[in-house]
Protein backbone atom coordinates (compact mmCIF):
# COMPACT_ATOMS: atom_id res chain seq x y z
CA UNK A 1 -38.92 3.04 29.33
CA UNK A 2 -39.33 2.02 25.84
CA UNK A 3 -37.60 -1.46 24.46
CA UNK A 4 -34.98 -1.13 21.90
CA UNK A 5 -35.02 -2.35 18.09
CA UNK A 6 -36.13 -5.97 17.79
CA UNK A 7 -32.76 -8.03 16.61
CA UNK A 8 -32.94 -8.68 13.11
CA UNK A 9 -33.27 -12.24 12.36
CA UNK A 10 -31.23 -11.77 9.59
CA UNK A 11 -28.09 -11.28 12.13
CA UNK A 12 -28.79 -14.17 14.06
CA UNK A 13 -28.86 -16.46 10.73
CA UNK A 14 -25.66 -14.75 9.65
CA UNK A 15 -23.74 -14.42 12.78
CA UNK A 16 -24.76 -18.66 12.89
CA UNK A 17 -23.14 -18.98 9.40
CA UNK A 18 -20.16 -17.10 10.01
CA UNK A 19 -19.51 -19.17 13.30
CA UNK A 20 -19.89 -22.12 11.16
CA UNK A 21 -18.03 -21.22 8.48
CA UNK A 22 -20.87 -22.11 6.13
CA UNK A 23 -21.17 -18.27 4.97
CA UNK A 24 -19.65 -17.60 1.29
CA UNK A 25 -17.18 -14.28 1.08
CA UNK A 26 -17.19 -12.46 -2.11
CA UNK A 27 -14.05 -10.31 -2.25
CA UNK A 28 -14.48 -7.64 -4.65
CA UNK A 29 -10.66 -6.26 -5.76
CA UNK A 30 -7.75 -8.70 -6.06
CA UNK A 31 -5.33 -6.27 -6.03
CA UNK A 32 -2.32 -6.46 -3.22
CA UNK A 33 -5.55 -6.02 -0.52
CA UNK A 34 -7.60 -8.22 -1.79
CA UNK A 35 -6.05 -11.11 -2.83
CA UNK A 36 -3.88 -11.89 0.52
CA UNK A 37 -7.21 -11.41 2.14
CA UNK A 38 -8.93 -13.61 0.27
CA UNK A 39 -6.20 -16.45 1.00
CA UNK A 40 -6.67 -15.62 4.02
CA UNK A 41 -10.58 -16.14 4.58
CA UNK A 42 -10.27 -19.45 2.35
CA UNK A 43 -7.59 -20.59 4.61
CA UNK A 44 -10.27 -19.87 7.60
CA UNK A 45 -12.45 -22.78 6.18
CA UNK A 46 -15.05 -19.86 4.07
CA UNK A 47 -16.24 -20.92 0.47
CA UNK A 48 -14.35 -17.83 -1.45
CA UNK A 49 -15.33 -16.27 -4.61
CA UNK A 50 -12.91 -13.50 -6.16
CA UNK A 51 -14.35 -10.51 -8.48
CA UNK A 52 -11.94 -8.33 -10.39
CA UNK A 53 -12.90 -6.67 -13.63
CA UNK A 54 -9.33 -7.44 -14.98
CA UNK A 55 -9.77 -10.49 -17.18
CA UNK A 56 -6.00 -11.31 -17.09
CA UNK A 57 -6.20 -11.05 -12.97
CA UNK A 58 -8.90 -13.54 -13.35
CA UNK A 59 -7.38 -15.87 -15.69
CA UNK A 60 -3.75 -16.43 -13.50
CA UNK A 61 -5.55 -17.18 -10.56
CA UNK A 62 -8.58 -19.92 -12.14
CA UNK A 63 -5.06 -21.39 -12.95
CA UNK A 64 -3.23 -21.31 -9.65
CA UNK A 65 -1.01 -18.76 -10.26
CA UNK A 66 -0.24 -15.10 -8.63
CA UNK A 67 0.48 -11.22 -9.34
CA UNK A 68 0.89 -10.33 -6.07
CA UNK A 69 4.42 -10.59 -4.48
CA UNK A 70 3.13 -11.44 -1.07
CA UNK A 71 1.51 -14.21 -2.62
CA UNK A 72 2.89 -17.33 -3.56
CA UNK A 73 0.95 -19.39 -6.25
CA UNK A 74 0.75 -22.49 -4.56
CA UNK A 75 -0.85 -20.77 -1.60
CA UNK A 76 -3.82 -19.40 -4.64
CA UNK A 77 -3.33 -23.53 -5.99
CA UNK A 78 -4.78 -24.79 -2.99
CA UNK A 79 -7.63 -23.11 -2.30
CA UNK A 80 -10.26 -26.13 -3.23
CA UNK A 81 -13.41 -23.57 -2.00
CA UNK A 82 -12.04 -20.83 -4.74
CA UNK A 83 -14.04 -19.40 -7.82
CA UNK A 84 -12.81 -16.49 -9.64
CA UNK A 85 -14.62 -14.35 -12.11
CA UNK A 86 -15.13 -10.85 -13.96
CA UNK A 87 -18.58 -10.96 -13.22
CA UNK A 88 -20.04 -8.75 -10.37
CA UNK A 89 -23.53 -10.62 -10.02
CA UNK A 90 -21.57 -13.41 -8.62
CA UNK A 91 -22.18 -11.55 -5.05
CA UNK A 92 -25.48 -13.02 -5.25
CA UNK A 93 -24.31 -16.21 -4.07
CA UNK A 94 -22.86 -14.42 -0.69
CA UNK A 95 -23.35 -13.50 2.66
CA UNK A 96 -20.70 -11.80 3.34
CA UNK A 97 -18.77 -9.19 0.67
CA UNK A 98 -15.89 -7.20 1.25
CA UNK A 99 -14.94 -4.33 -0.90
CA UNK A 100 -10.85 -3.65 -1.66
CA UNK A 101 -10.72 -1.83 -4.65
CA UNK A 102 -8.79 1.12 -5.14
CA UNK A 103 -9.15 4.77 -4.11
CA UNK A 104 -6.22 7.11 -6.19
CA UNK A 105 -6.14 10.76 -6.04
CA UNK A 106 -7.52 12.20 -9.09
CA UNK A 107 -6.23 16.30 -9.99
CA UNK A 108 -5.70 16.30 -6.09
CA UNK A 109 -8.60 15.19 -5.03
CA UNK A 110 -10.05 11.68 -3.78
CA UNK A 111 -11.61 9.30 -6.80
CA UNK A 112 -14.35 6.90 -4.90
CA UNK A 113 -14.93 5.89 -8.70
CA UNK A 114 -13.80 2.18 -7.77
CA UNK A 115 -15.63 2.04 -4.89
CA UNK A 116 -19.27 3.65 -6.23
CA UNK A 117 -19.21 1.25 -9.09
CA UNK A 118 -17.98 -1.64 -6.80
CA UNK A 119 -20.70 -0.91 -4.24
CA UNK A 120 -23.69 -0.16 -6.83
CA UNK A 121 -22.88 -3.85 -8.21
CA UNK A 122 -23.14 -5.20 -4.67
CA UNK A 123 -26.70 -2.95 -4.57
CA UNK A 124 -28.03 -4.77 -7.72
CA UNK A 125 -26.93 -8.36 -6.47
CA UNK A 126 -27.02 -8.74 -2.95
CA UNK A 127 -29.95 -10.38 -0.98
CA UNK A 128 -31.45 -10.12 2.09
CA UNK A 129 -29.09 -11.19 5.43
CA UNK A 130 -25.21 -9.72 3.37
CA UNK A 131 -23.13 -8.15 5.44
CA UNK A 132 -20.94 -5.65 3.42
CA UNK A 133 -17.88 -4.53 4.45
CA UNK A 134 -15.50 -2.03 2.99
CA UNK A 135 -11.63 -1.87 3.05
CA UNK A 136 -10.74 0.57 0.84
CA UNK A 137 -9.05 3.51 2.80
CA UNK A 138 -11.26 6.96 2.63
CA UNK A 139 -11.82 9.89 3.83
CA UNK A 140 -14.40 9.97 7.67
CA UNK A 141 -17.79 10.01 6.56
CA UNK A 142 -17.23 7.90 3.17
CA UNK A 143 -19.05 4.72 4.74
CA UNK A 144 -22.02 6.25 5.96
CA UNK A 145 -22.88 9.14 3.38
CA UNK A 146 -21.47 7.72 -0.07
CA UNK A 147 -21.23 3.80 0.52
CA UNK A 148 -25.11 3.74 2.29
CA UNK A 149 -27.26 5.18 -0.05
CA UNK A 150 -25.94 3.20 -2.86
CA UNK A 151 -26.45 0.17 -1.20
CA UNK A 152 -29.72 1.06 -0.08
CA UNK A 153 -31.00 1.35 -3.74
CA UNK A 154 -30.95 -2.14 -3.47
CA UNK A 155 -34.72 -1.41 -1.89
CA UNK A 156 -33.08 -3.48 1.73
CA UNK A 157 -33.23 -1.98 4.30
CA UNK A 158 -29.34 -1.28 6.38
CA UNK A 159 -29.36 -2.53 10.13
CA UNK A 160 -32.63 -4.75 9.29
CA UNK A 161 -32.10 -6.58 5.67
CA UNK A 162 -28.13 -5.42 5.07
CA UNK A 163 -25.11 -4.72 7.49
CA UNK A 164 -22.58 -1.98 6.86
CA UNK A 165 -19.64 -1.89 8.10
CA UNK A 166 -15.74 -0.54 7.68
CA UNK A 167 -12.42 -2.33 8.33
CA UNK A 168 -9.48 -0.47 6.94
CA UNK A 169 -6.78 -2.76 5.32
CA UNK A 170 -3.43 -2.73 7.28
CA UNK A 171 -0.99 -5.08 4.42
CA UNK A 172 2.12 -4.32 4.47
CA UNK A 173 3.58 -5.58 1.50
CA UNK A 174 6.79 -7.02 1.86
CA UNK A 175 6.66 -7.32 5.93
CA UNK A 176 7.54 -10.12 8.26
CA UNK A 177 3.85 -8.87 9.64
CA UNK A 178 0.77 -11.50 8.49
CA UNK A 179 -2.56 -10.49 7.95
CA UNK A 180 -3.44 -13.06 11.31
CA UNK A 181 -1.07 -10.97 13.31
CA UNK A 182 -1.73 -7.81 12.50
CA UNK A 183 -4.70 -6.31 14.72
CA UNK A 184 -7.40 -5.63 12.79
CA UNK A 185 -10.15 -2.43 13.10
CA UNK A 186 -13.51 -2.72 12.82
CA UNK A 187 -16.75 -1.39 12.73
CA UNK A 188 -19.83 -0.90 11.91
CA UNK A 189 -23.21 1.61 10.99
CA UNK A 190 -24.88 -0.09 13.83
CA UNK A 191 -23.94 -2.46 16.70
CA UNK A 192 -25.41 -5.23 14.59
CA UNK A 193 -23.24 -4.25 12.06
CA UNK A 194 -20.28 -4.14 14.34
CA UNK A 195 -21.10 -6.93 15.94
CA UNK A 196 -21.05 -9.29 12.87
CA UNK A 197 -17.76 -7.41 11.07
CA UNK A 198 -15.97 -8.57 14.36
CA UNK A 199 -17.61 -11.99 14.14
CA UNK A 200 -16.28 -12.54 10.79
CA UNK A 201 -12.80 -10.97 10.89
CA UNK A 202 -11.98 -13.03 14.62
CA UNK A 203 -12.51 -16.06 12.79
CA UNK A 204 -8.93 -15.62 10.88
CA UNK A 205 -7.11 -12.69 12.59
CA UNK A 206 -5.77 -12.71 16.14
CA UNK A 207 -7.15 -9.36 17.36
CA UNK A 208 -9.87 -7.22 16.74
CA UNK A 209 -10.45 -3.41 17.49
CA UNK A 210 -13.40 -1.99 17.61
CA UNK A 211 -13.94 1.52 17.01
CA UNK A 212 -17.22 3.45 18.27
CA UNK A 213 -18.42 4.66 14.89
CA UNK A 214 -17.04 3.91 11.23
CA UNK A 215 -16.07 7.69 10.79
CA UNK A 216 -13.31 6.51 13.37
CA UNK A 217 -12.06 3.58 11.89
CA UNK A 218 -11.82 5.55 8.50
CA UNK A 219 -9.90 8.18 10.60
CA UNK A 220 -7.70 5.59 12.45
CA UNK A 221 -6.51 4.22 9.19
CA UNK A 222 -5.49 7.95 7.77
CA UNK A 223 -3.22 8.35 11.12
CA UNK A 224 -1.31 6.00 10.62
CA UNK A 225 -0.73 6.86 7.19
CA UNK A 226 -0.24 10.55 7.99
CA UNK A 227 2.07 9.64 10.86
CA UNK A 228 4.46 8.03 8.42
CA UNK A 229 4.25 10.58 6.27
CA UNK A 230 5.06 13.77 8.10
CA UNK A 231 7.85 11.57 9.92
CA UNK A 232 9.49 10.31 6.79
CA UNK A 233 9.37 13.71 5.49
CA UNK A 234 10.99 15.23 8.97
CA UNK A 235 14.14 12.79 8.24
CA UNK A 236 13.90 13.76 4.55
CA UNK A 237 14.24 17.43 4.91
CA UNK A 238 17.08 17.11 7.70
CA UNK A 239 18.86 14.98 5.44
CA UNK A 240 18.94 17.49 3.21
CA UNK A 241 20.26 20.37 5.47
CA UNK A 242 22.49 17.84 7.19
CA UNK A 243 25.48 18.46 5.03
CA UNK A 244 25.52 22.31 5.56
CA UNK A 245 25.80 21.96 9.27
CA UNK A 246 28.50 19.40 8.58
CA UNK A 247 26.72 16.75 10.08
CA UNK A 248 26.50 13.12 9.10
CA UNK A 249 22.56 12.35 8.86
CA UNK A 250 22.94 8.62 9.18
CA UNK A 251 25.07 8.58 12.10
CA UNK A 252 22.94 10.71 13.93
CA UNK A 253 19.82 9.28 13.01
CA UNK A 254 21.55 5.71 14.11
CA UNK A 255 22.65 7.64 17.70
CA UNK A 256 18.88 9.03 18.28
CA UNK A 257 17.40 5.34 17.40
CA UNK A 258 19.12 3.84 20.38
CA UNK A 259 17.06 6.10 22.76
CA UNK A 260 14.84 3.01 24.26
CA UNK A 261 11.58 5.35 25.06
CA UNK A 262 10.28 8.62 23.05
CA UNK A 263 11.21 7.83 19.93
CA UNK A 264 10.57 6.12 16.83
CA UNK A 265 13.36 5.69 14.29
CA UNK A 266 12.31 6.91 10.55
CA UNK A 267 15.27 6.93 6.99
CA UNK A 268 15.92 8.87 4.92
CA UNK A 269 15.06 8.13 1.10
CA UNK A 270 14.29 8.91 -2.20
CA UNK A 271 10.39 9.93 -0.99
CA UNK A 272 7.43 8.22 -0.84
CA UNK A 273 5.28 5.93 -2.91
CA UNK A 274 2.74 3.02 -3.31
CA UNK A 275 -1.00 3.52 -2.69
CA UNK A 276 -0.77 4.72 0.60
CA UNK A 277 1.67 6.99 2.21
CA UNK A 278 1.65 8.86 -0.60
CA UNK A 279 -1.85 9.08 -1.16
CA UNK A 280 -3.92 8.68 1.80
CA UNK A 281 -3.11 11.28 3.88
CA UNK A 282 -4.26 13.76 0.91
CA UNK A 283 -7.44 12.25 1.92
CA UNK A 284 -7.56 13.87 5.08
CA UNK A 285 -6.45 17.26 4.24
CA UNK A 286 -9.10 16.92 1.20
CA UNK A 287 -11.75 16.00 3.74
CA UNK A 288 -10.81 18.82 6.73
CA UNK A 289 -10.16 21.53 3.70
CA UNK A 290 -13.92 20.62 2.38
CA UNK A 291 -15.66 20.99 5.65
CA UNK A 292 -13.39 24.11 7.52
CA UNK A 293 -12.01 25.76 4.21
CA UNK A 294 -8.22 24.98 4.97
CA UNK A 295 -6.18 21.36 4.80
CA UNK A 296 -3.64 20.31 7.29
CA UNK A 297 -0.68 22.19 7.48
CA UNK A 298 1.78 19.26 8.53
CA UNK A 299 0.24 17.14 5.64
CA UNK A 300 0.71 19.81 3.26
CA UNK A 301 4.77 20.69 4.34
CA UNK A 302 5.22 16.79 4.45
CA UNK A 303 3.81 15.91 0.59
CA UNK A 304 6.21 19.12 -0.58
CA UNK A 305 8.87 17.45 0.89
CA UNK A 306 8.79 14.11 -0.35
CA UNK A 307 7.54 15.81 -3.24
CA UNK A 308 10.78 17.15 -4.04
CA UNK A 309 13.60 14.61 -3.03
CA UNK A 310 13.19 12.40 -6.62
CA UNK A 311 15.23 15.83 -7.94
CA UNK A 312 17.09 16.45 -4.57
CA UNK A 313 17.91 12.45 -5.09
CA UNK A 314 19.14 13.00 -8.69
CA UNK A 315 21.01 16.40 -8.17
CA UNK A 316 22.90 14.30 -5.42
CA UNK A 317 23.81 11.58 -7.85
CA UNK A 318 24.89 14.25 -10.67
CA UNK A 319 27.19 16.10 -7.60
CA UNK A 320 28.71 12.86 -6.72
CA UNK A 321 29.40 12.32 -10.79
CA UNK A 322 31.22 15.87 -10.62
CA UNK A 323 33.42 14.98 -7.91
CA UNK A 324 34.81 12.39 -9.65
CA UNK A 325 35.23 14.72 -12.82
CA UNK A 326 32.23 12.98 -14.56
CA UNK A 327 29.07 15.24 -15.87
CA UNK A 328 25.52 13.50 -15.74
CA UNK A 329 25.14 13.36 -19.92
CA UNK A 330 26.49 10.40 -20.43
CA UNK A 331 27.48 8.80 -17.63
CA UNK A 332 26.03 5.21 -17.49
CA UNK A 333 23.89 5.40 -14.28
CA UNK A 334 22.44 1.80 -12.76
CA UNK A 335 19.61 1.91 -10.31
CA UNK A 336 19.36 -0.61 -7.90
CA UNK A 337 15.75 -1.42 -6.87
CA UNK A 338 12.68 0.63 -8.44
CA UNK A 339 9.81 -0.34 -6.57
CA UNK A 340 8.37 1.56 -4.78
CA UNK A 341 10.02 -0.26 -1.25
CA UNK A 342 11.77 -3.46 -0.60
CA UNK A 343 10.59 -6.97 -1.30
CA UNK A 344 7.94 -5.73 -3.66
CA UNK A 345 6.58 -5.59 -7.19
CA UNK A 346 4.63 -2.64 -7.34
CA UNK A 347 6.35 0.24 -8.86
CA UNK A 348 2.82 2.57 -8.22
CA UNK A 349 4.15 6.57 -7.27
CA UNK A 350 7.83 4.87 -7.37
CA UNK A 351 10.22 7.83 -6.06
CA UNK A 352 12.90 5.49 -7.69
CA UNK A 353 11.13 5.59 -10.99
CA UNK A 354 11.35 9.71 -10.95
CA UNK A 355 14.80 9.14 -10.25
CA UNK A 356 15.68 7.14 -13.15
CA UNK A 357 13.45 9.44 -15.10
CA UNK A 358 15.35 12.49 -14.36
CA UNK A 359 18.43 11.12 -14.67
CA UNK A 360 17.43 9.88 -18.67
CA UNK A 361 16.16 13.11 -19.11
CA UNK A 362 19.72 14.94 -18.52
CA UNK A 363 21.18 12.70 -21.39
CA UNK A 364 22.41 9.86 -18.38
CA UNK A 365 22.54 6.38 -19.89
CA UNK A 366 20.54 4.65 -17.54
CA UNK A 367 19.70 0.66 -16.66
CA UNK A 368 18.31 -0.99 -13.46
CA UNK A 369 18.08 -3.93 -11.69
CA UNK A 370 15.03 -4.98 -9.73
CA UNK A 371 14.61 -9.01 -8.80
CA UNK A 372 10.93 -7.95 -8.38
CA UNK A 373 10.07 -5.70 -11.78
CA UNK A 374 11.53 -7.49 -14.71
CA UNK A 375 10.30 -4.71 -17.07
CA UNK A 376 9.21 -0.97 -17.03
CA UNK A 377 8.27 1.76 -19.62
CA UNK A 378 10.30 4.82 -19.46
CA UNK A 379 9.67 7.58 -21.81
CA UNK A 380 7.81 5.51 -24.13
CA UNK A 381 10.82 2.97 -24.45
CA UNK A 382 11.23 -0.72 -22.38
CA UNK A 383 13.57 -1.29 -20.11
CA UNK A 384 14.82 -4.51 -18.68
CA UNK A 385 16.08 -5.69 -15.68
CA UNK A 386 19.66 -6.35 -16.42
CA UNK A 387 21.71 -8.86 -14.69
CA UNK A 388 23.85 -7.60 -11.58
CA UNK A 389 27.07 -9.30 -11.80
CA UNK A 390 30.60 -8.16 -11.70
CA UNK A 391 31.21 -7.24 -15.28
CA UNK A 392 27.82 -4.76 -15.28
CA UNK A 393 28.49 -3.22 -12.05
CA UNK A 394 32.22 -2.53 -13.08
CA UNK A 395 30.84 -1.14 -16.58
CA UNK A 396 28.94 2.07 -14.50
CA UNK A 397 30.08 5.54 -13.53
CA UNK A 398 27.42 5.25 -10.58
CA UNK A 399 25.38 2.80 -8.77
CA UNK A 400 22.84 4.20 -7.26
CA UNK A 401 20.92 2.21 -4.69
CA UNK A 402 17.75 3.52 -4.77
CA UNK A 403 15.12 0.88 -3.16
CA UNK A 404 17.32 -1.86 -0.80
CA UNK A 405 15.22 -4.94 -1.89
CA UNK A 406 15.78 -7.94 0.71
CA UNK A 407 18.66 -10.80 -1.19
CA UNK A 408 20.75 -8.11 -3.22
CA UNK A 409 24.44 -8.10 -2.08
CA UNK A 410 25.13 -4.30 -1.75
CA UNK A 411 28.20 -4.83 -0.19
CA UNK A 412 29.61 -6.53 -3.68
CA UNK A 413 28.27 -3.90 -5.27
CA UNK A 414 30.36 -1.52 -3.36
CA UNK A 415 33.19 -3.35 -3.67
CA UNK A 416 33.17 -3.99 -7.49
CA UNK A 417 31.67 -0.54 -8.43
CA UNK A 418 34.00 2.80 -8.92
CA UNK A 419 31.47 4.98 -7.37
CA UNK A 420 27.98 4.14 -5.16
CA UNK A 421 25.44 6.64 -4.30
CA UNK A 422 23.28 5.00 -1.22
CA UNK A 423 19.78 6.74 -0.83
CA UNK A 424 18.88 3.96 1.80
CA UNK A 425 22.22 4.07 4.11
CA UNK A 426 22.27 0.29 3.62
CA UNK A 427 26.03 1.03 2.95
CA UNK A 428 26.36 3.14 5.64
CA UNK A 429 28.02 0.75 8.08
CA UNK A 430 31.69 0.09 5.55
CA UNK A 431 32.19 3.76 5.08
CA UNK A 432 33.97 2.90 2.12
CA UNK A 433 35.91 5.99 0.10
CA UNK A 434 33.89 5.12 -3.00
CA UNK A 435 29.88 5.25 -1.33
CA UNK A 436 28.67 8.92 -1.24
CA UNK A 437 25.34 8.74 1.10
CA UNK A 438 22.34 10.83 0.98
């Protein structure tokens, strides 16, 4: 029986550091991934140093400050062990780098653009004993056939000189859910690999899960994405039938959530948005339409669904105008809430943002107010938050409430507006004569 692989002395010597904390973490990406993570590793007792190419990004944290909702700046002020820079060749100075950058859809398709140039800079830096781990959410396979050979232009050799591994991000922006408490996935090329990217992630989150292969942790991560998806887009399209079968959605979706076993309650909205439910599970089609010649059904029903509610959403608003003898030119519209969901600042894919713009394009005169987004661009003009008190909420011929963003008194609004249209059934419990729900 032959022996195994010697153990790389590089592992032990890493493993040793992590334990220790004396291991430095590059994060590459200080986007709403990277940065909480970061935090998070510095608050672990790690020496930290952020990489971003965005100069401004760079700049607001080296002072103390923050972009990221989810992040307060005095949390980014303490961090003594923190460096932050635009320069890449700062992984040099680490043992252990994690890649968060982003992975968008480009003409349909998946862009690993981010993560190629992200990964070839770790290639030209990195020495022997890094352990590299990737967060970025891909399609199976991305780890091991696109992320491996760049690395391994680096002339190091993976399992021996350099670790590999994969642990999908799981931030919800916004949630009562912390990074600590949030189980986290990993894995890894080889058990070394595994072994390490375990290692390093127990030392600041609660629970690990480790996954066989990396191909299943890249999976893992697109179903749960997908399951959000197709169930969001289930509740979307009854929603939308509801009303010919006479049937209040809300109040039947509220009687089917008290069932204690079986079921999992999803709303009703204005669609989908953000970097990931409407994005990722593209990914997956992409990937099972590449390799068998055909996507996935479910994924491809569920993105034409959300797809359309933005002008099922508007058409809604512009009916509820009619009833009240009003047409959509005109009519001064105000959206409450246009990120993309509550208690956030990113307005990425926004579903309320294709509202507005619809409704601007049919001659509406539109506003919003967002606590999180003080500004936008909307057909090549700026708009501004505007303030919600009494006098601006009485001044509208709708309210629409659009994304329900934690601290905004929606039941003032519905009692000093003359008509409400609720995409979020936030309103759902005053039944009041002037709310029209989705």
């Amino acid at each position: 029986m032959s022996a195994g692989p010697e153990p790389s002395p590089h592992a032990a010597a890493l493993r040793e550091a992590i334990a220790g904390r004396g291991a430095t973490v590059a994060v590459a990406g200080l986007g709403y991934v990277g940065l909480p993570l970061l935090v998070a590793i510095a608050e672990a007792g790690f020496g930290v140093i952020g990489i971003d190419p965005d100069a401004e990004r760079v700049a607001t944290l080296a002072a103390g400050g923050s972009y990221v909702s989810d992040v307060p700046a005095e949390a980014v002020a303490r961090l003594a062990r923190a460096r932050f820079t635009t320069d890449p060749g700062e992984v040099a100075a680490a043992q252990v780098v994690v890649v968060a950058v982003p992975t968008p859809l480009t003409d349909g398709s998946p862009d690993l653009t981010a993560v190629r140039t992200a990964m070839a800079d770790v290639a030209r830096a990195m020495r022997p004993g890094t352990l590299v781990v990737l967060e970025s959410t891909t399609y199976p396979g991305t780890t091991d056939e696109v992320v491996r050979p760049i690395l391994e232009t680096s002339g190091l050799a993976c399992g021996a000189e350099f670790f590999l591994a994969y642990s999908p991000e799981r931030i919800d922006p916004g949630s009562a859910w912390s990074l600590r408490d949030t189980p986290k996935v990993v894995s890894g090329i080889d058990e070394a690999a595994a072994d390490l990217c375990e290692a390093f992630y127990g030392c600041f989150v609660t629970k690990t899960v480790r996954t066989p292969t990396t191909r299943d942790a890249e999976m893992a991560k697109l179903i749960e994405n997908t399951f959000r998806h197709v169930n969001i887009a289930l509740v979307n399209e009854l929603a939308m039938v509801a009303p010919e079968l006479g049937v209040d959605v809300w109040a039947a979706l509220d009687a089917a959530a008290s069932k204690p076993f079986g079921y999992l309650a999803f709303w009703p909205g204005p669609g989908v948005g953000g970097h990931c439910i409407a994005i990722d599970p593209a990914y997956l089609s992409w990937k099972v339409g590449q390799r068998l010649g055909f996507g996935v059904d479910f994924i491809e029903h569920a993105k034409e669904v959300n797809n359309r509610m933005p002008r099922v959403v508007a058409g809604r608003i512009g009916d509820a105008l009619n009833a009240v003898g009003k047409p959509v030119k005109g009519s001064r519209v105000l959206v409450l809430g246009v990120a993309y969901k509550p208690g956030v600042n990113d307005i990425r894919e926004s579903p309320s943002i294709m509202v507005l713009e619809r409704l601007a394009s049919q001659g509406a005169e539109v506003s919003y107010h967002d606590p999180f987004v003080p500004a936008l661009r909307l057909a090549g003009r700026e708009l501004r938050s505007v303030p919600l008190d009494a006098a601006t909420v009485a001044g509208q011929d709708c309210v629409a409430i659009l994304t329900a963003h934690p601290g905004v008194d929606h039941d003032r609004v519905v009692a000093e507006a003359a008509l409400v249209f609720d995409a979020r059934g936030v309103t759902r419990g005053l039944r009041a004569q002037n709310v029209v729900l989705l």
